[in-house]
N, C-alpha and C. Protein backbone atom coordinates (compact mmCIF):
# COMPACT_ATOMS: atom_id res chain seq x y z
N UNK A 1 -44.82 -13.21 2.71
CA UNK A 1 -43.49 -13.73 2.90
C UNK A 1 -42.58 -13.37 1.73
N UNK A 2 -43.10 -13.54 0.27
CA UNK A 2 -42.10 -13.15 -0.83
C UNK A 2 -41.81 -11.57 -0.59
N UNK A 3 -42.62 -10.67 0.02
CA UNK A 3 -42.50 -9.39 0.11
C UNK A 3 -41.33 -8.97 1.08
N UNK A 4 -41.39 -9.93 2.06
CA UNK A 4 -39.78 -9.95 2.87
C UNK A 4 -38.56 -10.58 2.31
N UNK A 5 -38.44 -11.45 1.66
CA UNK A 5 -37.18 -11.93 1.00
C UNK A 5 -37.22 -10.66 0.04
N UNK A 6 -37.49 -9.74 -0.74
CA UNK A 6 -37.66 -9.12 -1.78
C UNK A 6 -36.31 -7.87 -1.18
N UNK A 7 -36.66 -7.26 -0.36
CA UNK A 7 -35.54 -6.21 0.16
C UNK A 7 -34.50 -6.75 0.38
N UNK A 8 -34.25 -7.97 0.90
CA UNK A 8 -33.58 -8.39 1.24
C UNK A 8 -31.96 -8.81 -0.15
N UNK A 9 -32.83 -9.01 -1.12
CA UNK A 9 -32.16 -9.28 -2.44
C UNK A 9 -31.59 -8.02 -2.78
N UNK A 10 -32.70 -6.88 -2.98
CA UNK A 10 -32.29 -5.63 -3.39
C UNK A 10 -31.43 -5.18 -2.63
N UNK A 11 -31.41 -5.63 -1.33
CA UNK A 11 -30.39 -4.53 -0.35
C UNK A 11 -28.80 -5.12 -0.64
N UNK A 12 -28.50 -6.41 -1.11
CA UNK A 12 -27.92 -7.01 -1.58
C UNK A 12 -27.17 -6.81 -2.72
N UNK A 13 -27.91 -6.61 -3.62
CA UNK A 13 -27.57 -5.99 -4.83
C UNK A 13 -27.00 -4.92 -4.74
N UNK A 14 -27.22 -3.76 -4.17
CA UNK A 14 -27.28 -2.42 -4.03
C UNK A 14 -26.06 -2.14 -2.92
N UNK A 15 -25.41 -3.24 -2.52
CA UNK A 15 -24.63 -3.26 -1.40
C UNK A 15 -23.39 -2.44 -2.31
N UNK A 16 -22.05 -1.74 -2.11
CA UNK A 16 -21.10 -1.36 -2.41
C UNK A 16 -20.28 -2.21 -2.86
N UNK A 17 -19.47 -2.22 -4.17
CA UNK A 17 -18.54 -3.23 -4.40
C UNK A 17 -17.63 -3.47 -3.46
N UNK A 18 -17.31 -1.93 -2.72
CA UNK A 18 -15.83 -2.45 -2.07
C UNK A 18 -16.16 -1.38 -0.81
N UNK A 19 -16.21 -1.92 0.39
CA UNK A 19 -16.46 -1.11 1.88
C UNK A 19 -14.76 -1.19 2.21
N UNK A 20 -14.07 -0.24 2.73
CA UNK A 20 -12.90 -0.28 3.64
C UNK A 20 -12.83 -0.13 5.07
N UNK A 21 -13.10 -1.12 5.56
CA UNK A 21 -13.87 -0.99 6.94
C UNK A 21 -12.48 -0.63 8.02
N UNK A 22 -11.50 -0.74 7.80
CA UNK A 22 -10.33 -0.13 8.28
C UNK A 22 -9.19 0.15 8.03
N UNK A 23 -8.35 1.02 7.89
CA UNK A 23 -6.95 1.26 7.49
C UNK A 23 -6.18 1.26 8.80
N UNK A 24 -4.72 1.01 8.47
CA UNK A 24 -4.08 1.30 9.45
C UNK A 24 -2.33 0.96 8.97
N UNK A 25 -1.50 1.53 10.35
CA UNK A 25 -0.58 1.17 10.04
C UNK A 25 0.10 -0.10 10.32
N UNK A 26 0.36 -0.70 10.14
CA UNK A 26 0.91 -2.47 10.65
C UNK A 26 2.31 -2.36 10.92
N UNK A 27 3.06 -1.29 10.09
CA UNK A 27 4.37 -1.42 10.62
C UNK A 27 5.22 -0.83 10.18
N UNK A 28 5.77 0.55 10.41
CA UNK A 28 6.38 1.37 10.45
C UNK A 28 7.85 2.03 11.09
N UNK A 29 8.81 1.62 10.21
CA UNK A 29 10.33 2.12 10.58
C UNK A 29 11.19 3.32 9.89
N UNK A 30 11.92 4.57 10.20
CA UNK A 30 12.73 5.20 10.21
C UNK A 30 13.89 5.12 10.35
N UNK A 31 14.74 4.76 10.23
CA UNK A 31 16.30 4.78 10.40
C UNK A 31 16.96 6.49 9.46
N UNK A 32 18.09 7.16 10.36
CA UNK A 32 18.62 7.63 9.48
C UNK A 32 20.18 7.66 10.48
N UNK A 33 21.01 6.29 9.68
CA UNK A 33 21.84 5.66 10.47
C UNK A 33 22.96 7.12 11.01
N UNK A 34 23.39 7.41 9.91
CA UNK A 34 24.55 8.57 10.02
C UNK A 34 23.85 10.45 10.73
N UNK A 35 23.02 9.98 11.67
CA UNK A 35 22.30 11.45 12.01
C UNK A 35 23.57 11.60 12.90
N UNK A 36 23.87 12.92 13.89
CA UNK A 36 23.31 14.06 13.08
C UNK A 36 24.13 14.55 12.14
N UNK A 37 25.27 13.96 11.84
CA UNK A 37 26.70 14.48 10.49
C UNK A 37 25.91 14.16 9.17
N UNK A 38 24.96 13.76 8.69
CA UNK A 38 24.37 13.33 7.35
C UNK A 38 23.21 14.69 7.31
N UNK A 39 23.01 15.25 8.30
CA UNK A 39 22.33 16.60 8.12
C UNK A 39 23.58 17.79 7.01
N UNK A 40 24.13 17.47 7.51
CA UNK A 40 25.08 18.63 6.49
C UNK A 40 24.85 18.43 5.00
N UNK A 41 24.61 17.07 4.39
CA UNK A 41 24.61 16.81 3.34
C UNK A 41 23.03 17.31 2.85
N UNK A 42 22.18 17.38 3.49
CA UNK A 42 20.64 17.37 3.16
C UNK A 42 20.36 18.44 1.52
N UNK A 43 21.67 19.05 1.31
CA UNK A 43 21.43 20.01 -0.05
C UNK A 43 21.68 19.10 -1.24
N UNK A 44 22.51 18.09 -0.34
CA UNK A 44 22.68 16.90 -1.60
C UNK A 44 21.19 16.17 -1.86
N UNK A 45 20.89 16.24 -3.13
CA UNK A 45 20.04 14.64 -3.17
C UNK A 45 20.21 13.24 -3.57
N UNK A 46 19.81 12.40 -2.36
CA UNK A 46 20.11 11.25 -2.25
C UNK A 46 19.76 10.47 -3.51
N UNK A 47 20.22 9.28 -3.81
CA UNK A 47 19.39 8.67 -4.93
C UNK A 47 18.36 7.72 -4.30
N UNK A 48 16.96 7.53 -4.41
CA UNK A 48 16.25 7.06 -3.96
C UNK A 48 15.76 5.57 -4.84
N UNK A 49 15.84 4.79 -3.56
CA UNK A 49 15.43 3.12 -4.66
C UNK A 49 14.00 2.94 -3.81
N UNK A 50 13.02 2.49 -4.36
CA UNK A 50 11.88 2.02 -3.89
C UNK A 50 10.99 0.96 -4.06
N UNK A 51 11.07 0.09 -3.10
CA UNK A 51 10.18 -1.44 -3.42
C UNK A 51 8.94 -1.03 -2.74
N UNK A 52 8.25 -2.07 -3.82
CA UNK A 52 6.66 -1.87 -3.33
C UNK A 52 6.09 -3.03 -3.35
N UNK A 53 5.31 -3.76 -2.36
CA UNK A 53 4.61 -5.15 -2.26
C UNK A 53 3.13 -4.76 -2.36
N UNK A 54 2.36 -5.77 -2.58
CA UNK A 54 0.88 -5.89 -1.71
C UNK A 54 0.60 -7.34 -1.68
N UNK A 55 0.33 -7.55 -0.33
CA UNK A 55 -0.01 -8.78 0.28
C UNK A 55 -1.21 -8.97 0.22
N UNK A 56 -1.88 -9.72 0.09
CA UNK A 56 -3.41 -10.51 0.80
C UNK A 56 -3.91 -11.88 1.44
N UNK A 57 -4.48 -11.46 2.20
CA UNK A 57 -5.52 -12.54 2.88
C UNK A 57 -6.44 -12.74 3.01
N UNK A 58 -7.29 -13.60 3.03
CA UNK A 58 -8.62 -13.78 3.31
C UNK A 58 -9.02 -13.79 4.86
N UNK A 59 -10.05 -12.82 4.96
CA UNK A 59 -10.03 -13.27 6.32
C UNK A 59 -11.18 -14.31 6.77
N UNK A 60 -12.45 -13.64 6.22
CA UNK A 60 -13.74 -14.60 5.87
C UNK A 60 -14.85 -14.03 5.28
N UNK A 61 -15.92 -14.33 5.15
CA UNK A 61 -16.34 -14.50 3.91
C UNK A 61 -16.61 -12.68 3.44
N UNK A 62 -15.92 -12.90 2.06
CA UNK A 62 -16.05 -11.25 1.22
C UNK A 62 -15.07 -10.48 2.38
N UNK A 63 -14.29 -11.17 2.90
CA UNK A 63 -13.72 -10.21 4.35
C UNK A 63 -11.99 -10.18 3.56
N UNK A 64 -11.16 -9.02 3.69
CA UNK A 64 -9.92 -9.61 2.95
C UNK A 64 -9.24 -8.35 3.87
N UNK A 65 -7.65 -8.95 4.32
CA UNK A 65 -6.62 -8.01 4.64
C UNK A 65 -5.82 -7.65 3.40
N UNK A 66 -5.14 -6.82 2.71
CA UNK A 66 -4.65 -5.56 2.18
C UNK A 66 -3.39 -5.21 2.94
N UNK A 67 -1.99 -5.84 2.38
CA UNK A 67 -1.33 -5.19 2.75
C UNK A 67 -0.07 -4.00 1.48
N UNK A 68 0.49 -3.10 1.76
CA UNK A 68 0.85 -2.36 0.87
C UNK A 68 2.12 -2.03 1.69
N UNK A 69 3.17 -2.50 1.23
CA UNK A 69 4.62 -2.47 1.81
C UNK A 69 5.71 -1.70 1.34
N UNK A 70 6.30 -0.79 1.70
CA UNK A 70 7.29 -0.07 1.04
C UNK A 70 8.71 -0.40 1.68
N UNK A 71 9.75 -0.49 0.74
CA UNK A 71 10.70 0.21 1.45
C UNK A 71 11.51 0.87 1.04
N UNK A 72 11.79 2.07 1.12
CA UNK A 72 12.69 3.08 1.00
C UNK A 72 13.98 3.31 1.31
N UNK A 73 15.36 3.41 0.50
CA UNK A 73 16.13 3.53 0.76
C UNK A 73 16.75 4.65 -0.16
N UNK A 74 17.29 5.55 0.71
CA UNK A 74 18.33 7.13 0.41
C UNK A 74 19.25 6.81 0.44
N UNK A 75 20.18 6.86 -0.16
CA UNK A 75 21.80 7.46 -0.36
C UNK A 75 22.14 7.99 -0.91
N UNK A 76 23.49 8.84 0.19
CA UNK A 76 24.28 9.92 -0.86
C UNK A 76 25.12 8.67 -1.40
N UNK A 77 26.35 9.49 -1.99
CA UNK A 77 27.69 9.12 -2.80
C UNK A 77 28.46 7.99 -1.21
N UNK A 78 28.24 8.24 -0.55
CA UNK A 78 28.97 7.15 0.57
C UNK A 78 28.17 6.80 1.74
N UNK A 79 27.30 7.22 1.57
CA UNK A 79 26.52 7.33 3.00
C UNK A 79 25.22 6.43 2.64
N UNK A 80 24.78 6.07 3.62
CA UNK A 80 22.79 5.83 3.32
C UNK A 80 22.02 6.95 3.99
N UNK A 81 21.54 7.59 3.77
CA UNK A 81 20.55 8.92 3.86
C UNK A 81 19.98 8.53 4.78
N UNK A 82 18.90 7.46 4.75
CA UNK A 82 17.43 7.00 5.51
C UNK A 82 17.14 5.44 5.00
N UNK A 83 16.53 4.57 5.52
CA UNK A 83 15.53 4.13 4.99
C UNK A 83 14.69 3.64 6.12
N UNK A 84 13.26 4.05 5.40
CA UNK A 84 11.78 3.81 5.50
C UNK A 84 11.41 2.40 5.25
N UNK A 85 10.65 2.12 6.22
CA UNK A 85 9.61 0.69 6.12
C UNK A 85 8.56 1.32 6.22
N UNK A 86 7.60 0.82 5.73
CA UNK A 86 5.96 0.80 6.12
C UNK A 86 5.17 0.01 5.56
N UNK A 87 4.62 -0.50 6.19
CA UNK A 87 3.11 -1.69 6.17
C UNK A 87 2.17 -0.86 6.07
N UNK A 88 1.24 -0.57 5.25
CA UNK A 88 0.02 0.15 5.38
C UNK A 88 -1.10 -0.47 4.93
N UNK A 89 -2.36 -1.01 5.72
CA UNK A 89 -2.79 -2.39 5.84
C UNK A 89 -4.50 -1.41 5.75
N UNK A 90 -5.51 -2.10 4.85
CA UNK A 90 -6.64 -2.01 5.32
C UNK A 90 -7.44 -3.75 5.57
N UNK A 91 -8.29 -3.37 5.68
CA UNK A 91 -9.47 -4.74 5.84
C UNK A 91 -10.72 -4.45 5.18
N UNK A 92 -10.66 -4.90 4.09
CA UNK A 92 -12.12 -4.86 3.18
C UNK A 92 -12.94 -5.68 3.23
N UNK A 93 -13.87 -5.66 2.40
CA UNK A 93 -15.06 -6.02 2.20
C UNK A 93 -15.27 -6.08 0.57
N UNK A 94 -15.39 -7.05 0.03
CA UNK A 94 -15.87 -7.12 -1.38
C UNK A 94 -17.31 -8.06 -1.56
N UNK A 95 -17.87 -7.05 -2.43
CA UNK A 95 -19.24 -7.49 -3.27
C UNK A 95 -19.33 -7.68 -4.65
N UNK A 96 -18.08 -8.32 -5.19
CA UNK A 96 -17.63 -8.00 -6.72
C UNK A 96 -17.81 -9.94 -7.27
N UNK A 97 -17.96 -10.29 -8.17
CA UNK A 97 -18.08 -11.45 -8.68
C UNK A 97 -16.83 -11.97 -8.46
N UNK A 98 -16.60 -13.42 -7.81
CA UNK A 98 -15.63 -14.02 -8.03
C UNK A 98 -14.19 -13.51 -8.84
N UNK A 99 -14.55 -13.80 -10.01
CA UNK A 99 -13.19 -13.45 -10.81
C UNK A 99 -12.76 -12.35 -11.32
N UNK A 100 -13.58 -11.10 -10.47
CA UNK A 100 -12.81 -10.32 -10.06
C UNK A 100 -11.69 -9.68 -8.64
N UNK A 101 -12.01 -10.48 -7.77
CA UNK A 101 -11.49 -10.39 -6.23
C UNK A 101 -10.39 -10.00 -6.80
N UNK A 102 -9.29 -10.89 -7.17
CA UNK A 102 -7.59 -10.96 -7.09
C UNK A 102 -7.47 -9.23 -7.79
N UNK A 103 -8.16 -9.20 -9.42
CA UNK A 103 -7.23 -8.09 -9.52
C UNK A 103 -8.17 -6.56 -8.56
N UNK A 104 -9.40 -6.94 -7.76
CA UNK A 104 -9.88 -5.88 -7.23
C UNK A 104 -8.45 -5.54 -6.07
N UNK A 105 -8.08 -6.84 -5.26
CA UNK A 105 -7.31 -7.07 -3.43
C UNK A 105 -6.25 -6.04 -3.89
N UNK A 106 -5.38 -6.47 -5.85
CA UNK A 106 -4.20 -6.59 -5.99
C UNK A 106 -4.02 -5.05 -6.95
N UNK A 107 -4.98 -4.46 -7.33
CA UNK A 107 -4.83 -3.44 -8.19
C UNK A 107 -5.30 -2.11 -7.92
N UNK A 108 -7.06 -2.09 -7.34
CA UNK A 108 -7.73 -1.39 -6.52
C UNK A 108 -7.38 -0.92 -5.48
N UNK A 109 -7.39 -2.01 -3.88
CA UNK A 109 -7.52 -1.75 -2.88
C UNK A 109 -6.22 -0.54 -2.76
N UNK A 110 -4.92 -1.08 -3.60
CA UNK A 110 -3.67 -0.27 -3.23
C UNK A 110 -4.00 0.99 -3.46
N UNK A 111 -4.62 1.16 -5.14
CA UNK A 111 -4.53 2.41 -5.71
C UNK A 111 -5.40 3.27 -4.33
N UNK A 112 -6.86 2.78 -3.77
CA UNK A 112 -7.38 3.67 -2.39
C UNK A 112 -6.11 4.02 -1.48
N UNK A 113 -5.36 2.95 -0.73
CA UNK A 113 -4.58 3.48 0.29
C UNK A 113 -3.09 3.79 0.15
N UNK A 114 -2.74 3.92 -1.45
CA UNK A 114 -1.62 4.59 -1.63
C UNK A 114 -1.55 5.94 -1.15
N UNK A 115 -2.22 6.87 -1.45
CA UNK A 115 -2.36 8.43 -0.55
C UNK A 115 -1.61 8.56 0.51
N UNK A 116 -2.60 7.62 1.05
CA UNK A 116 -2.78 7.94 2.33
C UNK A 116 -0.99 7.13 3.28
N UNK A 117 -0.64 6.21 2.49
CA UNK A 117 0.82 5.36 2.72
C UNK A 117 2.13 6.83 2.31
N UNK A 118 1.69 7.41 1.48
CA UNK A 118 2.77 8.26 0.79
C UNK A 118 2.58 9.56 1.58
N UNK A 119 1.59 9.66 2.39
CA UNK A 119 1.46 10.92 3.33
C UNK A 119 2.33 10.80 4.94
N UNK A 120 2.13 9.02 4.82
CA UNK A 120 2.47 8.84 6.44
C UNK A 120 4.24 8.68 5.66
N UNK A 121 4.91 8.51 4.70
CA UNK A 121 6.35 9.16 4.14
C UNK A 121 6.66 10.17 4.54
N UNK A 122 5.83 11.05 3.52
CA UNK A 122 6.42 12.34 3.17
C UNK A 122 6.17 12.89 4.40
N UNK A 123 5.30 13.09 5.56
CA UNK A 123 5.39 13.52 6.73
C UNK A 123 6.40 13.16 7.86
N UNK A 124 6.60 11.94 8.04
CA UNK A 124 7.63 10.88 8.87
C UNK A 124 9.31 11.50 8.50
N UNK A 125 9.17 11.32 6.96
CA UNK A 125 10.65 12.18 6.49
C UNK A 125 10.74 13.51 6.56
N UNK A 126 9.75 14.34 6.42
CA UNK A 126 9.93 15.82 7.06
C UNK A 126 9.89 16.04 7.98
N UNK A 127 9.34 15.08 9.43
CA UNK A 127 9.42 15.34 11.14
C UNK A 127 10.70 15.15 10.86
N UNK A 128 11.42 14.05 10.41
CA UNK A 128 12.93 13.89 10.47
C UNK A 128 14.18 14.82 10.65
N UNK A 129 13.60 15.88 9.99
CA UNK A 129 14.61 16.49 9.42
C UNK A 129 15.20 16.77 8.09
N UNK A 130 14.12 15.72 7.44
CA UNK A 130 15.04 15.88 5.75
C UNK A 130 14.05 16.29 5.08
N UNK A 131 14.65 16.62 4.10
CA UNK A 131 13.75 17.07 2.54
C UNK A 131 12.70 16.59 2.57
N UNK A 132 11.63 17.27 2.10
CA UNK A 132 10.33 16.62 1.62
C UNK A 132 10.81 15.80 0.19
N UNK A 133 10.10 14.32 0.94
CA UNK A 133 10.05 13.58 -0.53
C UNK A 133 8.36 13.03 -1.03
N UNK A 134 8.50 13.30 -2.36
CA UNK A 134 7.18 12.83 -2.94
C UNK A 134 7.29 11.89 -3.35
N UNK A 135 6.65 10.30 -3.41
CA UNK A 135 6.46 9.57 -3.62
C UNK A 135 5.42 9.08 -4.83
N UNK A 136 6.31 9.35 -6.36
CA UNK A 136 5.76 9.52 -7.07
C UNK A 136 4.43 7.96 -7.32
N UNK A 137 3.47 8.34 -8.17
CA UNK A 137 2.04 7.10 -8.49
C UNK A 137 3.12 6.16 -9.09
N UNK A 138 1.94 5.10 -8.36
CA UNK A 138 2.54 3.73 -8.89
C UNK A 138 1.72 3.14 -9.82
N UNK A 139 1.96 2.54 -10.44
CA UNK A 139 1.00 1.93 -11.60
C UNK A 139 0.72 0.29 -10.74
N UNK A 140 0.01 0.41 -9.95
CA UNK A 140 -0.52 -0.99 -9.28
C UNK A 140 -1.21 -2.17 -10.20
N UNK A 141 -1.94 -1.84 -11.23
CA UNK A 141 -1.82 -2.92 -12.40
C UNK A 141 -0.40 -3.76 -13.24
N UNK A 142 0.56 -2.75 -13.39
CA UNK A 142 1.27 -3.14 -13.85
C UNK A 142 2.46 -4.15 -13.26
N UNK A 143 2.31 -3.86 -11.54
CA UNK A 143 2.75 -4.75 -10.51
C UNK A 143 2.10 -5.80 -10.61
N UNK A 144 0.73 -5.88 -10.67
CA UNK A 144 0.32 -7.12 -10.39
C UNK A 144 0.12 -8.01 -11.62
N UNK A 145 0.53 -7.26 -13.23
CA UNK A 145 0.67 -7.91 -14.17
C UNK A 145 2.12 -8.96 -13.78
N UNK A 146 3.36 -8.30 -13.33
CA UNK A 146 4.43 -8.40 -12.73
C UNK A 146 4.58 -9.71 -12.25
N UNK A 147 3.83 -9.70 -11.02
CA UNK A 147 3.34 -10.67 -10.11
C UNK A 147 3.21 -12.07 -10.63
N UNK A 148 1.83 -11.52 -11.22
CA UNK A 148 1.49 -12.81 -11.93
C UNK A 148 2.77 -13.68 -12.98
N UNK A 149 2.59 -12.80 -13.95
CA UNK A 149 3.81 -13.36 -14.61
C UNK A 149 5.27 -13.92 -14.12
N UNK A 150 5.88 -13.66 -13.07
CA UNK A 150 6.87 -14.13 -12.27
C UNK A 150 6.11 -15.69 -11.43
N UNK A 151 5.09 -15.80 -11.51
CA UNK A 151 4.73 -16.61 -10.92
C UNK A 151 4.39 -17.95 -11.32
N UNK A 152 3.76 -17.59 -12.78
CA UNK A 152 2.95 -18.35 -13.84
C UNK A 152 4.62 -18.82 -14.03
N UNK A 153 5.67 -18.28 -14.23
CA UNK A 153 7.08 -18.23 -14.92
C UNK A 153 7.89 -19.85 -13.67
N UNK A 154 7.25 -19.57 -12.50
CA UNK A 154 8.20 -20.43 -11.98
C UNK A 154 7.45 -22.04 -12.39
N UNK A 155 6.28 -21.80 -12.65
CA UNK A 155 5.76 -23.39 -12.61
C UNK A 155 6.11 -24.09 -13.99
């Protein structure tokens, strides 16, 4: 009998800190209010502002939703260019000690599905019609230093 609980520990141990058992998109918008007269301008470049969230939830046990929110907004000198929404959501799995979860949900999970969020951009805005835009790295620690501190700040 101890010889069966025995794998059972090891397989445990040996499990992956962090499984991403699905990505996806949750929610995804385009606008480019002034089409098709704001095509003429496309040699102009817009000035680009960019917010970035990440949400979490628990779903159950070691089970967590991941969300990573953008939104994008272009303008020329009078116009608004575009702006972009996107939700880009996985569902993990963590095997990490307690007091690491928050900064694994809030620092980690993003840095994995940033790529892949800045691909479904830069592709979405080039079907568009406009310029390829790159969506430069985010420093996802330094957000969630951010976070915290705005938070710790209201109590």
């Amino acid at each position: 009998m101890p010889q069966d609980n025995q794998p059972q520990n090891d397989n445990k141990q040996h499990q992956p800190a962090i499984v991403v058992n699905s990505q996806y998109i949750k929610d995804f918008s385009l606008e480019i209010p002034y089409a098709p007269e704001i095509f003429k301008e496309i040699k102009k470049n817009p000035d680009v502002h960019v917010d970035v969230e990440v949400n979490t939830r628990a779903l159950e046990e070691n089970y967590h939703n991941v969300d990573l929110s953008f939104t994008i907004n272009g303008d020329t000198k009078d116009k608004k260019f575009f702006i972009i929404e996107l939700t880009y959501s996985a569902v993990v799995q963590l095997n990490v000690p307690q007091e690491h979860v928050e900064p694994v949900l809030m620092v980690e999970i993003p840095r994995l599905l940033f790529p892949f969020a800045r691909q479904v951009i830069t592709t979405s805005l080039t079907e568009a019609g406009l310029p390829p835009f790159m969506l430069n790295p985010i420093d996802f620690a330094l957000l969630y230093q951010a976070k915290k501190q705005s938070v710790h700040g209201k109590n």
